[in-house]
C-alpha atoms as a PDB file:
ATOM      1  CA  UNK A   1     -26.508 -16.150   8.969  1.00  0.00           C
ATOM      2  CA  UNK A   2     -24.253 -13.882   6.562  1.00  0.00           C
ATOM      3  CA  UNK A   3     -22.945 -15.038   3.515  1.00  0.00           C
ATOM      4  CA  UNK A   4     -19.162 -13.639   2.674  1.00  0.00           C
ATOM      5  CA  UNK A   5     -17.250 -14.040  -0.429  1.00  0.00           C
ATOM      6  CA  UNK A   6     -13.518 -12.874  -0.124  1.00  0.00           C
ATOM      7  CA  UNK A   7     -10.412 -13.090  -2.471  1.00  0.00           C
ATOM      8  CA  UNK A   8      -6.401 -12.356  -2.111  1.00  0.00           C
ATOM      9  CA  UNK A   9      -3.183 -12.955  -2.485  1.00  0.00           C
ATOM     10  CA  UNK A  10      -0.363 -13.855  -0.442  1.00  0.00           C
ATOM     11  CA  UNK A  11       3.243 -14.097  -1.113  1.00  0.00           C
ATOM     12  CA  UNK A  12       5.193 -14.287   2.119  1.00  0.00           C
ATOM     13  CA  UNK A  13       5.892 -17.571   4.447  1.00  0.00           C
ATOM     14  CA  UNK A  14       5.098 -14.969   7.701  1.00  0.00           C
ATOM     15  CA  UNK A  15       1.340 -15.417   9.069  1.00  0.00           C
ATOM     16  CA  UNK A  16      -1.219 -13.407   6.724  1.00  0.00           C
ATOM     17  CA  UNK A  17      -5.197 -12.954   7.494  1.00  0.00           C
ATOM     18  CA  UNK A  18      -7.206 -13.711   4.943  1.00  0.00           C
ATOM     19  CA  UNK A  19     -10.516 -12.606   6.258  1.00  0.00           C
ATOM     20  CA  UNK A  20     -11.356 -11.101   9.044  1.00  0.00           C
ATOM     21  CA  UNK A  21     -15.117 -10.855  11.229  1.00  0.00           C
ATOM     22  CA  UNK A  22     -16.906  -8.868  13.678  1.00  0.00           C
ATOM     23  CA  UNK A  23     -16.511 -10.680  16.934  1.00  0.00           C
ATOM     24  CA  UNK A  24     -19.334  -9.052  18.779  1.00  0.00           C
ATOM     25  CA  UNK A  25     -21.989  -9.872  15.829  1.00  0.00           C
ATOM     26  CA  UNK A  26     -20.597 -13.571  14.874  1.00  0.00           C
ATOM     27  CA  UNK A  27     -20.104 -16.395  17.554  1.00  0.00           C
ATOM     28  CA  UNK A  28     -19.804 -19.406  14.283  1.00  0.00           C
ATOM     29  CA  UNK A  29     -18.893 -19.506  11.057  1.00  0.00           C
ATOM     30  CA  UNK A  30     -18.397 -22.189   8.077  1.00  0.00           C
ATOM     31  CA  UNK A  31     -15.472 -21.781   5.630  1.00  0.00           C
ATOM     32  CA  UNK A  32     -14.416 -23.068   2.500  1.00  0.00           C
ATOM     33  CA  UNK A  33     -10.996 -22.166   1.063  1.00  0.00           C
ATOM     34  CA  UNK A  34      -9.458 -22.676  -1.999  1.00  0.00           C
ATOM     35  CA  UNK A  35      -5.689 -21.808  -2.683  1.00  0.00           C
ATOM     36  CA  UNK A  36      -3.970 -21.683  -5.995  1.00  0.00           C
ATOM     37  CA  UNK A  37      -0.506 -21.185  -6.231  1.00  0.00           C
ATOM     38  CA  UNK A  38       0.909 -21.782 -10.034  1.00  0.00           C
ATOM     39  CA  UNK A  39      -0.337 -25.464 -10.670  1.00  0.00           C
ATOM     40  CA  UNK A  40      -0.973 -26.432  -7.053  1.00  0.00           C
ATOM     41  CA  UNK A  41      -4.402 -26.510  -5.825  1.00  0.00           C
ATOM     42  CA  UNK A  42      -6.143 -26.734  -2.514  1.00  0.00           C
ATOM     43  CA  UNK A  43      -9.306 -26.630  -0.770  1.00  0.00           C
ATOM     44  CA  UNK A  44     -10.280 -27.503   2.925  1.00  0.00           C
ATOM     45  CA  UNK A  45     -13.536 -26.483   4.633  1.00  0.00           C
ATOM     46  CA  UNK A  46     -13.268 -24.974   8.682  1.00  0.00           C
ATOM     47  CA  UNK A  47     -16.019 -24.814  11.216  1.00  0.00           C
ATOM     48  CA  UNK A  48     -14.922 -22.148  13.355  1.00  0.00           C
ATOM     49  CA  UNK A  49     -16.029 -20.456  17.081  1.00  0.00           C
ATOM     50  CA  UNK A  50     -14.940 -17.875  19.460  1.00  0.00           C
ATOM     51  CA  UNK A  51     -16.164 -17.191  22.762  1.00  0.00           C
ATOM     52  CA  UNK A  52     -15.381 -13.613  23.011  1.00  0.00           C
ATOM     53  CA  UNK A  53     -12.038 -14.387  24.277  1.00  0.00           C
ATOM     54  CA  UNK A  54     -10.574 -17.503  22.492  1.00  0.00           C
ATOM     55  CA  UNK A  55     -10.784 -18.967  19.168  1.00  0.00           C
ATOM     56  CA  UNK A  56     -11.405 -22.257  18.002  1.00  0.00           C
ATOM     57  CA  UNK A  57     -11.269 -23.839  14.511  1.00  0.00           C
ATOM     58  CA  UNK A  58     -11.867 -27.661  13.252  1.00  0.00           C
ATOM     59  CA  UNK A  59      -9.946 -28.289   9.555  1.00  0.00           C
ATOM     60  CA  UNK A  60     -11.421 -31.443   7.265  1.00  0.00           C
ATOM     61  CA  UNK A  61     -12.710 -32.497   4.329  1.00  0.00           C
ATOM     62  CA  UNK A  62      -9.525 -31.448   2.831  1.00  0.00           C
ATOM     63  CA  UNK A  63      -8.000 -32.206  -0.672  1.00  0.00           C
ATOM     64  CA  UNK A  64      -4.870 -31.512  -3.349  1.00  0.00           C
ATOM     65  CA  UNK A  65      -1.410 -30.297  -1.716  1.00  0.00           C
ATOM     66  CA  UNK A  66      -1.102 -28.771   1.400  1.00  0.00           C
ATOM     67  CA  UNK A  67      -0.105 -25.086   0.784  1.00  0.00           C
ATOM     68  CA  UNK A  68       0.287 -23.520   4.463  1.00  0.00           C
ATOM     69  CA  UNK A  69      -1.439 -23.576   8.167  1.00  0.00           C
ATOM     70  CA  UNK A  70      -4.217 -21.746   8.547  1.00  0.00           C
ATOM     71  CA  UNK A  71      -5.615 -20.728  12.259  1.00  0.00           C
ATOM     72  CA  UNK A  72      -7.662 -18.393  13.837  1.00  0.00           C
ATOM     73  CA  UNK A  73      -7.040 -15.313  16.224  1.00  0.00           C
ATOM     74  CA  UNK A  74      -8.969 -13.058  18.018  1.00  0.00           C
ATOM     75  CA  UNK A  75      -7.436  -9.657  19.009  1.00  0.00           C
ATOM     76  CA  UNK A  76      -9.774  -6.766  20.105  1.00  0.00           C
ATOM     77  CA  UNK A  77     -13.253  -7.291  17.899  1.00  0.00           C
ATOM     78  CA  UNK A  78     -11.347  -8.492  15.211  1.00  0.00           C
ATOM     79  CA  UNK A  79     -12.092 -12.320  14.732  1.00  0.00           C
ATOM     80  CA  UNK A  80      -9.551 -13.297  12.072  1.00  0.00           C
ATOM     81  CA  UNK A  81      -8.745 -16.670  10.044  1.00  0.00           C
ATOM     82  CA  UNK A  82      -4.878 -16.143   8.860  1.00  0.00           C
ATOM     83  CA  UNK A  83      -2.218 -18.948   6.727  1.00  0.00           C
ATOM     84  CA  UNK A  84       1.241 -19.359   6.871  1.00  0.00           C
ATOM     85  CA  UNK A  85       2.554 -20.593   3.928  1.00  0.00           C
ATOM     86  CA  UNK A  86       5.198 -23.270   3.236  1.00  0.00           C
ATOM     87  CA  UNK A  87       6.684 -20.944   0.550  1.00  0.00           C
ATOM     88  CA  UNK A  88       6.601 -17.140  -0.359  1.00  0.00           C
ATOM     89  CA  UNK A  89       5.215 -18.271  -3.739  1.00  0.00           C
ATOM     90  CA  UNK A  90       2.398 -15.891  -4.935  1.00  0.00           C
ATOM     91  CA  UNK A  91      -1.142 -18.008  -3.865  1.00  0.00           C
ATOM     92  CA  UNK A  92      -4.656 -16.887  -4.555  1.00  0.00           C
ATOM     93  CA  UNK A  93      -7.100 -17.290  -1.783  1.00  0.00           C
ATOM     94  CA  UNK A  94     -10.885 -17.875  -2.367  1.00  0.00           C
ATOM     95  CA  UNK A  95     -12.901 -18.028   0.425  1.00  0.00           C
ATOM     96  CA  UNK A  96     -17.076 -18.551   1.414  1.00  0.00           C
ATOM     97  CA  UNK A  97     -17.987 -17.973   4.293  1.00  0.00           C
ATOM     98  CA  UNK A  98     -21.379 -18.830   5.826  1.00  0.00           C
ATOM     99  CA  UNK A  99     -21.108 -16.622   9.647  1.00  0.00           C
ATOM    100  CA  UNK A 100     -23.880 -16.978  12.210  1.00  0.00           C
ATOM    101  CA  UNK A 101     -24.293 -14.036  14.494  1.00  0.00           C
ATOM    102  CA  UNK A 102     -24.111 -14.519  18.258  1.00  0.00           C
END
Protein backbone atom coordinates (compact mmCIF):
# COMPACT_ATOMS: atom_id res chain seq x y z
CA UNK A 1 0.00 0.00 0.00
CA UNK A 2 1.08 3.76 -0.85
CA UNK A 3 0.54 6.45 1.34
CA UNK A 4 -0.49 9.97 -0.54
CA UNK A 5 -0.85 13.30 0.95
CA UNK A 6 -2.41 15.94 -1.48
CA UNK A 7 -3.64 19.62 -1.07
CA UNK A 8 -5.70 22.31 -3.37
CA UNK A 9 -7.96 24.62 -4.00
CA UNK A 10 -11.04 24.93 -5.83
CA UNK A 11 -13.18 27.80 -6.66
CA UNK A 12 -15.65 26.88 -9.37
CA UNK A 13 -19.23 24.94 -8.97
CA UNK A 14 -18.05 22.83 -12.45
CA UNK A 15 -16.55 19.21 -11.55
CA UNK A 16 -12.73 19.56 -10.36
CA UNK A 17 -10.25 16.42 -9.58
CA UNK A 18 -8.66 16.60 -6.66
CA UNK A 19 -6.32 13.71 -6.92
CA UNK A 20 -5.72 11.60 -9.37
CA UNK A 21 -4.02 7.59 -9.44
CA UNK A 22 -2.38 5.19 -11.61
CA UNK A 23 -5.06 2.78 -12.65
CA UNK A 24 -2.83 0.00 -13.79
CA UNK A 25 -0.75 -0.01 -10.31
CA UNK A 26 -3.88 0.66 -7.81
CA UNK A 27 -7.12 -1.54 -7.85
CA UNK A 28 -8.28 0.15 -3.89
CA UNK A 29 -7.77 2.95 -2.13
CA UNK A 30 -8.92 4.65 1.35
CA UNK A 31 -9.56 8.43 1.49
CA UNK A 32 -10.01 10.97 3.93
CA UNK A 33 -10.95 14.53 2.90
CA UNK A 34 -11.17 17.54 4.58
CA UNK A 35 -12.62 20.81 2.96
CA UNK A 36 -12.41 24.29 4.31
CA UNK A 37 -14.10 26.95 2.77
CA UNK A 38 -14.04 30.37 5.03
CA UNK A 39 -15.66 29.02 8.36
CA UNK A 40 -17.23 25.87 6.94
CA UNK A 41 -15.63 22.66 7.56
CA UNK A 42 -15.89 19.15 6.28
CA UNK A 43 -14.50 15.82 6.35
CA UNK A 44 -15.83 12.40 4.95
CA UNK A 45 -13.72 9.26 4.47
CA UNK A 46 -14.24 7.06 0.78
CA UNK A 47 -13.34 3.48 0.14
CA UNK A 48 -12.88 3.44 -3.42
CA UNK A 49 -12.32 0.56 -6.48
CA UNK A 50 -12.00 0.33 -10.13
CA UNK A 51 -11.94 -2.60 -12.21
CA UNK A 52 -9.97 -1.33 -15.04
CA UNK A 53 -13.01 -0.10 -16.66
CA UNK A 54 -15.48 1.34 -14.04
CA UNK A 55 -15.22 3.10 -10.87
CA UNK A 56 -16.75 2.65 -7.70
CA UNK A 57 -16.72 4.73 -4.48
CA UNK A 58 -18.62 4.22 -0.92
CA UNK A 59 -18.93 7.90 1.10
CA UNK A 60 -19.45 7.67 5.23
CA UNK A 61 -18.37 8.52 8.31
CA UNK A 62 -19.05 11.99 7.31
CA UNK A 63 -19.28 15.24 9.45
CA UNK A 64 -19.75 19.39 9.47
CA UNK A 65 -21.59 20.95 6.25
CA UNK A 66 -21.80 19.42 3.14
CA UNK A 67 -19.58 21.45 0.70
CA UNK A 68 -20.01 19.60 -2.84
CA UNK A 69 -20.31 15.87 -4.48
CA UNK A 70 -17.45 14.16 -4.84
CA UNK A 71 -17.18 10.92 -7.33
CA UNK A 72 -14.84 9.03 -9.07
CA UNK A 73 -13.88 8.60 -12.88
CA UNK A 74 -11.74 6.62 -14.75
CA UNK A 75 -10.62 7.84 -18.23
CA UNK A 76 -7.53 6.22 -19.92
CA UNK A 77 -4.99 5.21 -16.79
CA UNK A 78 -6.06 8.05 -15.03
CA UNK A 79 -8.14 6.91 -11.90
CA UNK A 80 -9.45 10.22 -10.56
CA UNK A 81 -11.61 11.31 -7.36
CA UNK A 82 -13.19 14.90 -8.48
CA UNK A 83 -16.04 17.48 -6.31
CA UNK A 84 -18.50 19.65 -7.50
CA UNK A 85 -19.14 22.25 -5.32
CA UNK A 86 -22.41 23.86 -4.16
CA UNK A 87 -20.72 27.30 -4.56
CA UNK A 88 -17.66 28.82 -6.46
CA UNK A 89 -16.41 29.90 -3.01
CA UNK A 90 -12.58 29.38 -2.70
CA UNK A 91 -12.29 25.69 -0.59
CA UNK A 92 -9.11 24.04 0.50
CA UNK A 93 -8.88 20.37 -0.04
CA UNK A 94 -6.77 18.02 2.21
CA UNK A 95 -6.63 14.70 1.32
CA UNK A 96 -4.80 11.03 2.69
CA UNK A 97 -4.85 8.58 0.83
CA UNK A 98 -3.92 4.99 1.75
CA UNK A 99 -3.88 3.12 -2.25
CA UNK A 100 -3.34 -0.62 -2.56
CA UNK A 101 -1.81 -1.73 -5.80
CA UNK A 102 -3.60 -4.30 -7.96
Amino acid sequence: AAALNVSGTVSTTTETEIFQLDKTVYRSAEVVIQATQGTSYYVTKFIMMQDGTDSYESEFGSLGTVLGAFNTSISGNIWSMKVSQLSATSTTYKVIITAVKI
